[in-house]
C-alpha atoms as a PDB file:
ATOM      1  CA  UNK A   1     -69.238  28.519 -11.781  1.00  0.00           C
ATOM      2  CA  UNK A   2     -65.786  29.494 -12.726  1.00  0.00           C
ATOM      3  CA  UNK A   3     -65.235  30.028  -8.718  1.00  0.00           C
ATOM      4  CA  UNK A   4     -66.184  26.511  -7.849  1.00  0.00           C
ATOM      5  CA  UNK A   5     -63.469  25.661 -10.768  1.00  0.00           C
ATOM      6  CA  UNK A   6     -60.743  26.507  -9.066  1.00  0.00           C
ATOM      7  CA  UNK A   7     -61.627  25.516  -5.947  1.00  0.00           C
ATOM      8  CA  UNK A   8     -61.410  21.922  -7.162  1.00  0.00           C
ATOM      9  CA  UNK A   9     -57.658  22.683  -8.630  1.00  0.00           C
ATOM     10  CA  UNK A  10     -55.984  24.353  -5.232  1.00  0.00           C
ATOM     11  CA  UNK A  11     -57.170  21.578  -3.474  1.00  0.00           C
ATOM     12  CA  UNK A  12     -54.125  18.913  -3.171  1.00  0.00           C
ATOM     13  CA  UNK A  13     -51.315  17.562  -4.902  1.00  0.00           C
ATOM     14  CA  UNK A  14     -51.446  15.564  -7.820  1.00  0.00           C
ATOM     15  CA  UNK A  15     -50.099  12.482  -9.052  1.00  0.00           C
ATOM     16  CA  UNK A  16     -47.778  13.731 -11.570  1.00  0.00           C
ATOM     17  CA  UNK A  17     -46.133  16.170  -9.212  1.00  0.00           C
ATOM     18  CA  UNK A  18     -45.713  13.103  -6.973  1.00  0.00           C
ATOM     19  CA  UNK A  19     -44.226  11.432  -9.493  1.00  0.00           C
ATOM     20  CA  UNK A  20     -41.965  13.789 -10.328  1.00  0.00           C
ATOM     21  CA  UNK A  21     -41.015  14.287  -7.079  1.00  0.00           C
ATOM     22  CA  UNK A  22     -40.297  11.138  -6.406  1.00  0.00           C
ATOM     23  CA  UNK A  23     -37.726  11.100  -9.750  1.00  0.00           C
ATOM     24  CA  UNK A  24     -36.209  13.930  -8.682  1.00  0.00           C
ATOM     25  CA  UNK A  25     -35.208  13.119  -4.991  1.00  0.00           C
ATOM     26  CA  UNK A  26     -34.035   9.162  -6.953  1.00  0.00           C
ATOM     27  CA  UNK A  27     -32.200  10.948  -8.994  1.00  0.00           C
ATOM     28  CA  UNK A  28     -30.162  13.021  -6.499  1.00  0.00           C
ATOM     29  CA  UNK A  29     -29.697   9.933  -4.048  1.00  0.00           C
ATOM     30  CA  UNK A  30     -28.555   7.900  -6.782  1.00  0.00           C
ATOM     31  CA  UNK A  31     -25.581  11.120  -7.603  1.00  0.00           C
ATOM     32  CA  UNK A  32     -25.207  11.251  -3.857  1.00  0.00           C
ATOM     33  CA  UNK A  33     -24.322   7.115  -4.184  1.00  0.00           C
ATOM     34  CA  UNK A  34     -22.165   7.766  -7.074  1.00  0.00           C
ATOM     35  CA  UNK A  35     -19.642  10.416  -4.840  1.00  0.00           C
ATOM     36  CA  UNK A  36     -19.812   8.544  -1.980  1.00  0.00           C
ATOM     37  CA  UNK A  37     -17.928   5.285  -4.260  1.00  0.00           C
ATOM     38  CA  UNK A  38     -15.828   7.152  -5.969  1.00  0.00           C
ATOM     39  CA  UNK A  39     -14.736   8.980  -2.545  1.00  0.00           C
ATOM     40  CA  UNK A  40     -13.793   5.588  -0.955  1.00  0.00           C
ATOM     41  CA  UNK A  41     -11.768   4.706  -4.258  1.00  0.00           C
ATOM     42  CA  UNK A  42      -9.474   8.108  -3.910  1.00  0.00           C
ATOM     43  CA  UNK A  43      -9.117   7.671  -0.233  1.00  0.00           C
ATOM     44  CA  UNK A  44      -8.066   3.609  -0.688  1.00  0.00           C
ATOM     45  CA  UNK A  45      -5.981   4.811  -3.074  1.00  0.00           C
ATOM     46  CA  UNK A  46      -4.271   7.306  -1.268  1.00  0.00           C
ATOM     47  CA  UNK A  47      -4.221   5.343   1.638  1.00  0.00           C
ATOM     48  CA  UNK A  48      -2.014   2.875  -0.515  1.00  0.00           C
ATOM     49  CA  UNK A  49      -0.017   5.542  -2.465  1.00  0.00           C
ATOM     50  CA  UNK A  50       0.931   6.647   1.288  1.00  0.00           C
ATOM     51  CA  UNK A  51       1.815   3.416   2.876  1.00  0.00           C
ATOM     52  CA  UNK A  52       4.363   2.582  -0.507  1.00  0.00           C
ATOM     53  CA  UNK A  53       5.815   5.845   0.597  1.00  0.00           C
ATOM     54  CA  UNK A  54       7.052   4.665   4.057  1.00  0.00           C
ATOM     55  CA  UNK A  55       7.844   1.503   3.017  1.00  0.00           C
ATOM     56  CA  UNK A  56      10.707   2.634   0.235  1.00  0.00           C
ATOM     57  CA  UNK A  57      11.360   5.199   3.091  1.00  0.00           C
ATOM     58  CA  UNK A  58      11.778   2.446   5.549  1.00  0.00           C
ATOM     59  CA  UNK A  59      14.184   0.712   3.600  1.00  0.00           C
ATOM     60  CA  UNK A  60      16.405   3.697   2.431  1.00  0.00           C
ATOM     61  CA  UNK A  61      16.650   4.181   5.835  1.00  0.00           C
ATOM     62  CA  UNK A  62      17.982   0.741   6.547  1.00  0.00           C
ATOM     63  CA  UNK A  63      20.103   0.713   3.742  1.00  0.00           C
ATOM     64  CA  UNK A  64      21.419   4.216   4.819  1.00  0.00           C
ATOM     65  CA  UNK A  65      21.990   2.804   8.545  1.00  0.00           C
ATOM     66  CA  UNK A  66      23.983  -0.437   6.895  1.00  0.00           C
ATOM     67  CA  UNK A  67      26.532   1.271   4.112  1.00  0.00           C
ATOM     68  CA  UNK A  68      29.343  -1.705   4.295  1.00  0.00           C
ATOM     69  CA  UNK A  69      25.834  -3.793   3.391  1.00  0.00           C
ATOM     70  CA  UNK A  70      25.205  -1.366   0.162  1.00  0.00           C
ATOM     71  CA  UNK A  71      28.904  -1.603  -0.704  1.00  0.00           C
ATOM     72  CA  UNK A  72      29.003  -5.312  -1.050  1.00  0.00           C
ATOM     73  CA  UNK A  73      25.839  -5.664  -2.957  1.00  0.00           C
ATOM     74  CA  UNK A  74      23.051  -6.832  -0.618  1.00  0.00           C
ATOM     75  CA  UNK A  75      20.798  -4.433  -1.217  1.00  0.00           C
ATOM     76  CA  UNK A  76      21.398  -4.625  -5.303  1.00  0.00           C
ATOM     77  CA  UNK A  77      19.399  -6.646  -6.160  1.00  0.00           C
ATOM     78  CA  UNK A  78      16.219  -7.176  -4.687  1.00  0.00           C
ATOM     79  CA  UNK A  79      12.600  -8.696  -6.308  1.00  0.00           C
ATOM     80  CA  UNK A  80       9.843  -9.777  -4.272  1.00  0.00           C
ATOM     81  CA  UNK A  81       8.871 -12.354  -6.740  1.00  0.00           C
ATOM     82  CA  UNK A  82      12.120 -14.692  -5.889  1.00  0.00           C
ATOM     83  CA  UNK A  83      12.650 -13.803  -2.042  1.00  0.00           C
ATOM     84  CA  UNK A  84      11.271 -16.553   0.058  1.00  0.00           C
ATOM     85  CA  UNK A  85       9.011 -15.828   2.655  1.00  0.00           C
ATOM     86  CA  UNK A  86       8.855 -18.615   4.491  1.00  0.00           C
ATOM     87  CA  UNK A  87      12.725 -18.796   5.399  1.00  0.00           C
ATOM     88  CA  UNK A  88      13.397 -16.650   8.192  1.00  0.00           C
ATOM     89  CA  UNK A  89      17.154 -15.039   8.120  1.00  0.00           C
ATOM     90  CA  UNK A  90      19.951 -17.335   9.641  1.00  0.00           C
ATOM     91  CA  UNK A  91      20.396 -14.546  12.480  1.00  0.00           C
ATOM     92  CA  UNK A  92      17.563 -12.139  14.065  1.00  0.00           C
ATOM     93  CA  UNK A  93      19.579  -8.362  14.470  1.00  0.00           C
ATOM     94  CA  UNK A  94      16.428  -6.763  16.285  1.00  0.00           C
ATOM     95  CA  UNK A  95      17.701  -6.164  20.134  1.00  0.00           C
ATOM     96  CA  UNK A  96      13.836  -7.346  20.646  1.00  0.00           C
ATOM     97  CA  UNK A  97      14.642 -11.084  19.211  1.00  0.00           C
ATOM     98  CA  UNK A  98      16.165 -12.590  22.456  1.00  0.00           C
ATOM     99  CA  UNK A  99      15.945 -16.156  21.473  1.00  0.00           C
ATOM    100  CA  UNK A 100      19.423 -18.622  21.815  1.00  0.00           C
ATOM    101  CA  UNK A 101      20.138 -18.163  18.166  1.00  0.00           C
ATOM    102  CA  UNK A 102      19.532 -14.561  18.070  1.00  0.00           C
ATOM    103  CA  UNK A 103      21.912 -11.541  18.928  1.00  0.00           C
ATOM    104  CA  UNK A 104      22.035  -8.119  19.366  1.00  0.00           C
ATOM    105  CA  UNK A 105      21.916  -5.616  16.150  1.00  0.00           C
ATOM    106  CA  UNK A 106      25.747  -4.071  17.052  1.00  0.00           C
ATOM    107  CA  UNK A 107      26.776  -7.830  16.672  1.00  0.00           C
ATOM    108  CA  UNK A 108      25.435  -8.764  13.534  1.00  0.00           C
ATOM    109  CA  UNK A 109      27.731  -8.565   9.967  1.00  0.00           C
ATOM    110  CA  UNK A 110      26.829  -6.351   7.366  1.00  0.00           C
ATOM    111  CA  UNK A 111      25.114  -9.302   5.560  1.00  0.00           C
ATOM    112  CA  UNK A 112      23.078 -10.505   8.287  1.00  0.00           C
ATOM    113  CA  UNK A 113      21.661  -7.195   8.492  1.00  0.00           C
ATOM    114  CA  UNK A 114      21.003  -6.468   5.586  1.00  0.00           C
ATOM    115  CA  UNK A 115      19.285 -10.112   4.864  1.00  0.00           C
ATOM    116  CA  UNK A 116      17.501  -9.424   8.599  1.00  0.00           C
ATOM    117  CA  UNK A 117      16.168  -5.898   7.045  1.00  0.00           C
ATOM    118  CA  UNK A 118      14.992  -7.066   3.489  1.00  0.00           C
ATOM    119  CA  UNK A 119      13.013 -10.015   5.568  1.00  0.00           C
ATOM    120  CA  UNK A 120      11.296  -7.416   7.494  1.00  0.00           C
ATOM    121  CA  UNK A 121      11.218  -5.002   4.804  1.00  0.00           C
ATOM    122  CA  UNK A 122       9.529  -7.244   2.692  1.00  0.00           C
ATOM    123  CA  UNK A 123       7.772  -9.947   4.917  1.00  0.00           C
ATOM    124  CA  UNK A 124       6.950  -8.256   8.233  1.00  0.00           C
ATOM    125  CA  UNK A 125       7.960  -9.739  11.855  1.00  0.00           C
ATOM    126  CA  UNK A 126       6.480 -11.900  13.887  1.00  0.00           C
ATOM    127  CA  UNK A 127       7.403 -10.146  17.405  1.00  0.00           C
ATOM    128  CA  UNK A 128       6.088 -14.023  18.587  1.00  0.00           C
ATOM    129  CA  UNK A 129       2.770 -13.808  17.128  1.00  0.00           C
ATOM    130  CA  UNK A 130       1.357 -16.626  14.508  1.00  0.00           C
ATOM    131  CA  UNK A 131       0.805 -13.996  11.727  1.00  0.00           C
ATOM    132  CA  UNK A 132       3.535 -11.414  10.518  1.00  0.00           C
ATOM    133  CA  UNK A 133       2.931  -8.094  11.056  1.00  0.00           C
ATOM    134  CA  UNK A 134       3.856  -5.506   8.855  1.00  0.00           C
ATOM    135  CA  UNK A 135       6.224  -5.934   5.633  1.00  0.00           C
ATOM    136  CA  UNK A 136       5.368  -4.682   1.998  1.00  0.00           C
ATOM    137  CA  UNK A 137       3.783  -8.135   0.780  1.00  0.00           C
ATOM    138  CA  UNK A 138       1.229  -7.877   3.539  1.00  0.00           C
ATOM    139  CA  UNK A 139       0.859  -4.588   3.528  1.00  0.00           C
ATOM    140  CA  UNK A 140      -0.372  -3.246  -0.096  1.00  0.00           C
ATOM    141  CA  UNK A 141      -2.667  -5.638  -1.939  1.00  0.00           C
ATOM    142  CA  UNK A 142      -1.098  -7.657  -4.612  1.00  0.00           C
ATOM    143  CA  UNK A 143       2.293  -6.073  -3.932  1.00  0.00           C
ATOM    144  CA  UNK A 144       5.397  -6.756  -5.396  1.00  0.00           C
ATOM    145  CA  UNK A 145       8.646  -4.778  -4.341  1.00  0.00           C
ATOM    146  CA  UNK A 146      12.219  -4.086  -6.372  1.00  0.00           C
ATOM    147  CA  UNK A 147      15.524  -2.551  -5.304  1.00  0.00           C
ATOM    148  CA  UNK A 148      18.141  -2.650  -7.643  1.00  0.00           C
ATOM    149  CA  UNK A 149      21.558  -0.642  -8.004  1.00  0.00           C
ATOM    150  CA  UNK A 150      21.851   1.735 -10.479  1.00  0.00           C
ATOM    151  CA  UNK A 151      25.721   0.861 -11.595  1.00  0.00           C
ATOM    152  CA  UNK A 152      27.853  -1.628 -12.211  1.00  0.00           C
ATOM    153  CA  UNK A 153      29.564  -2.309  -9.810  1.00  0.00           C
ATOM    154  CA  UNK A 154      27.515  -1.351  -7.001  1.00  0.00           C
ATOM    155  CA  UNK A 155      29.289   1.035  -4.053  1.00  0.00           C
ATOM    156  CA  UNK A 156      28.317   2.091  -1.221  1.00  0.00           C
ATOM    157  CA  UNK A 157      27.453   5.491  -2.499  1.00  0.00           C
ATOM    158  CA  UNK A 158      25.858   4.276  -5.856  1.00  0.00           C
ATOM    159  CA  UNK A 159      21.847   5.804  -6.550  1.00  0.00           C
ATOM    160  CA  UNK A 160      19.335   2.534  -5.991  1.00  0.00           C
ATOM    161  CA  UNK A 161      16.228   2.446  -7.352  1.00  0.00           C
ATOM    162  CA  UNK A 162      13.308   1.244  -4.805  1.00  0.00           C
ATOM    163  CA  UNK A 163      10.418   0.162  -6.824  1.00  0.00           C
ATOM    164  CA  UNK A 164       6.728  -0.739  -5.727  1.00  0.00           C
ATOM    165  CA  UNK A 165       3.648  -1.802  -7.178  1.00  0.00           C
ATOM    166  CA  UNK A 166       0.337  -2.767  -6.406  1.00  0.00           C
ATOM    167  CA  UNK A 167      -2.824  -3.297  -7.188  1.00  0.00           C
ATOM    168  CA  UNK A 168      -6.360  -0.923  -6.230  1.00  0.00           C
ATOM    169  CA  UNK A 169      -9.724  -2.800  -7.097  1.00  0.00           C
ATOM    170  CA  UNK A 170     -12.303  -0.601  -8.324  1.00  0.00           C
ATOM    171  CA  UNK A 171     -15.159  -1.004  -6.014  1.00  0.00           C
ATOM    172  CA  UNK A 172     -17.707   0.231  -8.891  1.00  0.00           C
ATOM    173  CA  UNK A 173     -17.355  -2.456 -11.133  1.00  0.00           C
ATOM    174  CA  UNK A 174     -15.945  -5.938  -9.212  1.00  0.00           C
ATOM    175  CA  UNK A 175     -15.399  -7.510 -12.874  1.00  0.00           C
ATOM    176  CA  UNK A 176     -13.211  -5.089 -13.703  1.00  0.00           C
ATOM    177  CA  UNK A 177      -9.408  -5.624 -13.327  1.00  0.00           C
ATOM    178  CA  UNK A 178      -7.811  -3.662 -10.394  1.00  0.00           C
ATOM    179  CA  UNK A 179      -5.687  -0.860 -11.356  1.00  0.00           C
ATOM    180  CA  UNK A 180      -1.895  -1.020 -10.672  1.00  0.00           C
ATOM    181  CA  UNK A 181      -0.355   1.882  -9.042  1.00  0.00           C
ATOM    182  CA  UNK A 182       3.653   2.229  -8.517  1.00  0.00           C
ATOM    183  CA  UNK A 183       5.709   4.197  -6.468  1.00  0.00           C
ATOM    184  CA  UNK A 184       9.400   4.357  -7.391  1.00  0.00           C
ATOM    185  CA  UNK A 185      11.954   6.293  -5.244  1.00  0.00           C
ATOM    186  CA  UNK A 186      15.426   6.685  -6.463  1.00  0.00           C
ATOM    187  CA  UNK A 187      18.264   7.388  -3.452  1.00  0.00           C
ATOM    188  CA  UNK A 188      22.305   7.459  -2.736  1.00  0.00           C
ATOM    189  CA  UNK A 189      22.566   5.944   0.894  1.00  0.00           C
END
């Protein structure tokens, strides 16, 4: 009798180990889900963190390439939150803007240069399409950009500080504020 016994017990699975089974492989799905968001938050946050690094490279480098612009103060200071968009600069310096009231980079002043770069700096260009391309404000979300001279008065070899900031939403909770990141680079064109 005791044969017959365990016959009846090495015969299949049972519910319970089912069951628990099925818990475990949840279980390690639901960890596997759980990476897989929190991966996508670094890399759209470092995606971010390395796009504000061109950007204040971009415009140390135009500030760099325009020194009599630094020396006179148009690059001292700079705030995304009072430079207007939607007025383009009196004069286009790119050699690619042929239009009538256009001209060539080597012919614009150190002003118009310098008010031609912070546009594209901070709004993108156009290059003749509807939407601007480029620029910090379309660029990182929720963006707002800085660049202010470190003395009083500002010379062409006086530090700036380039300042940026925006904002990463958390894609685990959507209620949830986004977090602000900033980037600030500090140079002597």
């Amino acid at each position: 009798m005791q044969r017959s016994t365990k016959r009846r017990r090495d015969r299949g699975i049972t519910l319970v180990e089912v069951m628990v089974t099925v818990a475990i492989i949840s279980s390690t799905l639901m960890g596997m889900a759980a990476l897989q968001v929190v991966a996508l938050r670094s890399t759209n946050s470092s995606v971010y963190r390395t796009q504000a690094a061109l950007l204040a490279d971009d415009i140390a480098d135009r500030m760099r390439g325009n020194p009599e612009g630094v020396r006179t103060g148009a690059f001292a200071a700079i705030d995304s939150r009072t430079f207007n968009c939607a007025v383009a600069p009196a004069v286009s310096c790119a050699p690619w803007h042929q239009t009538s009231t256009s001209m060539p980079g080597e012919s614009c002043s150190a002003g118009e240069l310098a008010a031609f770069d912070l546009s594209e700096w901070l709004c993108g260009d156009l290059h003749g399409a509807a939407t601007a391309r480029g620029g910090v404000l379309n660029i990182l979300p929720g963006a707002r950009a800085e660049v202010v001279c470190d003395t009083t008065p500002c010379a062409a070899d006086s530090p700036h500080t380039i300042t940026l900031e925006w904002s990463v939403p958390n894609p685990e909770r959507h209620s949830e504020p986004a977090e602000i990141q900033h980037l600030a680079l500090r140079i002597q064109p």
